[in-house]
Protein backbone atom coordinates (compact mmCIF):
# COMPACT_ATOMS: atom_id res chain seq x y z
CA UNK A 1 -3.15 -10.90 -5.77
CA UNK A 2 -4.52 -12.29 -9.12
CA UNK A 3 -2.14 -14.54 -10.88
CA UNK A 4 -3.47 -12.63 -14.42
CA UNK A 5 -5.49 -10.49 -16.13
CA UNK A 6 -7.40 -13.66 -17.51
CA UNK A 7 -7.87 -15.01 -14.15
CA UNK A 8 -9.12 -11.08 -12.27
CA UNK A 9 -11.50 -11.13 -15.42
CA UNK A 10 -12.92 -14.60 -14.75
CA UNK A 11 -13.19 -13.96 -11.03
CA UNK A 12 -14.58 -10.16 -11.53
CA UNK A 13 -17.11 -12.17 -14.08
CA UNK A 14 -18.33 -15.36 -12.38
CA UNK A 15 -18.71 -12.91 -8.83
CA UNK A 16 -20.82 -9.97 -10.74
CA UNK A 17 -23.24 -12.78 -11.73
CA UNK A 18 -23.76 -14.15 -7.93
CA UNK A 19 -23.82 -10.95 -6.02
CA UNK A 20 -26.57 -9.17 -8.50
CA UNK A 21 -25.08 -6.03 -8.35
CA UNK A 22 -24.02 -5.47 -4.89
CA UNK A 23 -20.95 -4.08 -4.39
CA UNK A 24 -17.69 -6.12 -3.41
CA UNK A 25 -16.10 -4.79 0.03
CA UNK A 26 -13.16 -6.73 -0.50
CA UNK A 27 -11.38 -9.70 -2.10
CA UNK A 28 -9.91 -12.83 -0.11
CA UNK A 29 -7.00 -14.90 -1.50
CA UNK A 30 -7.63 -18.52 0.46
CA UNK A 31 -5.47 -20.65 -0.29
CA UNK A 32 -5.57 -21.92 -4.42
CA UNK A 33 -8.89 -19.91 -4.00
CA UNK A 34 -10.82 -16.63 -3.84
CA UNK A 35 -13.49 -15.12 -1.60
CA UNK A 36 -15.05 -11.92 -2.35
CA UNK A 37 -17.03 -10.25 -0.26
CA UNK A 38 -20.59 -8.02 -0.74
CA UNK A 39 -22.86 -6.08 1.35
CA UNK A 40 -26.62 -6.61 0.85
CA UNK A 41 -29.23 -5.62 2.78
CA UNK A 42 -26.79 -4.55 5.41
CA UNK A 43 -25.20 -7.92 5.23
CA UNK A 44 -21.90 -9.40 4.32
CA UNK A 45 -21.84 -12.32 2.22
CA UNK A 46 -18.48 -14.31 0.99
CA UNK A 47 -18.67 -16.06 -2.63
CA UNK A 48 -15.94 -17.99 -2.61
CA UNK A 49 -14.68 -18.92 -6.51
CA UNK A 50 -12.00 -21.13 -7.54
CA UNK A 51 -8.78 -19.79 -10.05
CA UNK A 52 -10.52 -20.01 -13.16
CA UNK A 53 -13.89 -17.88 -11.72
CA UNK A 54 -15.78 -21.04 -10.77
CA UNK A 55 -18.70 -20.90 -8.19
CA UNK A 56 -17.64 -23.25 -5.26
CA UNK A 57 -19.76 -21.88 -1.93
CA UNK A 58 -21.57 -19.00 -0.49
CA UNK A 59 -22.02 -18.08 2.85
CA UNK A 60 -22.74 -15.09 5.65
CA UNK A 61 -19.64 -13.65 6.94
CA UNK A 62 -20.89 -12.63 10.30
CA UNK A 63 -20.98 -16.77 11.43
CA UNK A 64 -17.34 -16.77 10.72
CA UNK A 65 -14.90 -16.10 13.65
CA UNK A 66 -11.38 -15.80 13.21
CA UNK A 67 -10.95 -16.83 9.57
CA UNK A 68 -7.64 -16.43 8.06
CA UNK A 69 -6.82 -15.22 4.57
CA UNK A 70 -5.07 -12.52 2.93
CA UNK A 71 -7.71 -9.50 2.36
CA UNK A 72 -7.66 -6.78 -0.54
C-alpha cells in the first residue's frame, strides 16, 4: 500500500499525533492520499493525510455512505 518505508513512517507519525493514542482499525489508500481510521469513544473517526504524512481533514465515518477506497 505505502509507496516506502519513509512514507509508512511519516504517515504512522503524523496519524499517532492526531488520534492520541487510539488505535487505528484500518488504513485507506484514496487516491494520491491516505485515510486511517480510529475508534474512540465507540466512534470511528477518518484522518485523512497526504503522501508525505501531512494533516489534510478529519471527520466521523458513520456520516459517510458508500465511500470508495482501497482498505487495509
Amino acid at each position: 500500500m505505502f509507496n516506502s518505508y519513509d512514507e509508512a513512517d511519516a504517515l504512522k507519525e503524523a496519524s499517532d499525533k492526531q488520534n492520541n493514542g487510539e488505535k487505528i482499525v484500518c488504513w485507506k489508500k484514496e487516491g494520491a492520499d491516505y485515510e486511517a481510521v480510529n475508534e474512540k469513544n465507540g466512534k470511528e473517526w477518518g484522518f485523512k493525510l497526504d503522501a508525505n504524512g501531512k494533516m489534510l481533514g478529519k471527520h466521523d465515518e458513520s456520516k459517510e455512505k458508500g465511500e470508495k477506497g482501497e482498505k487495509y
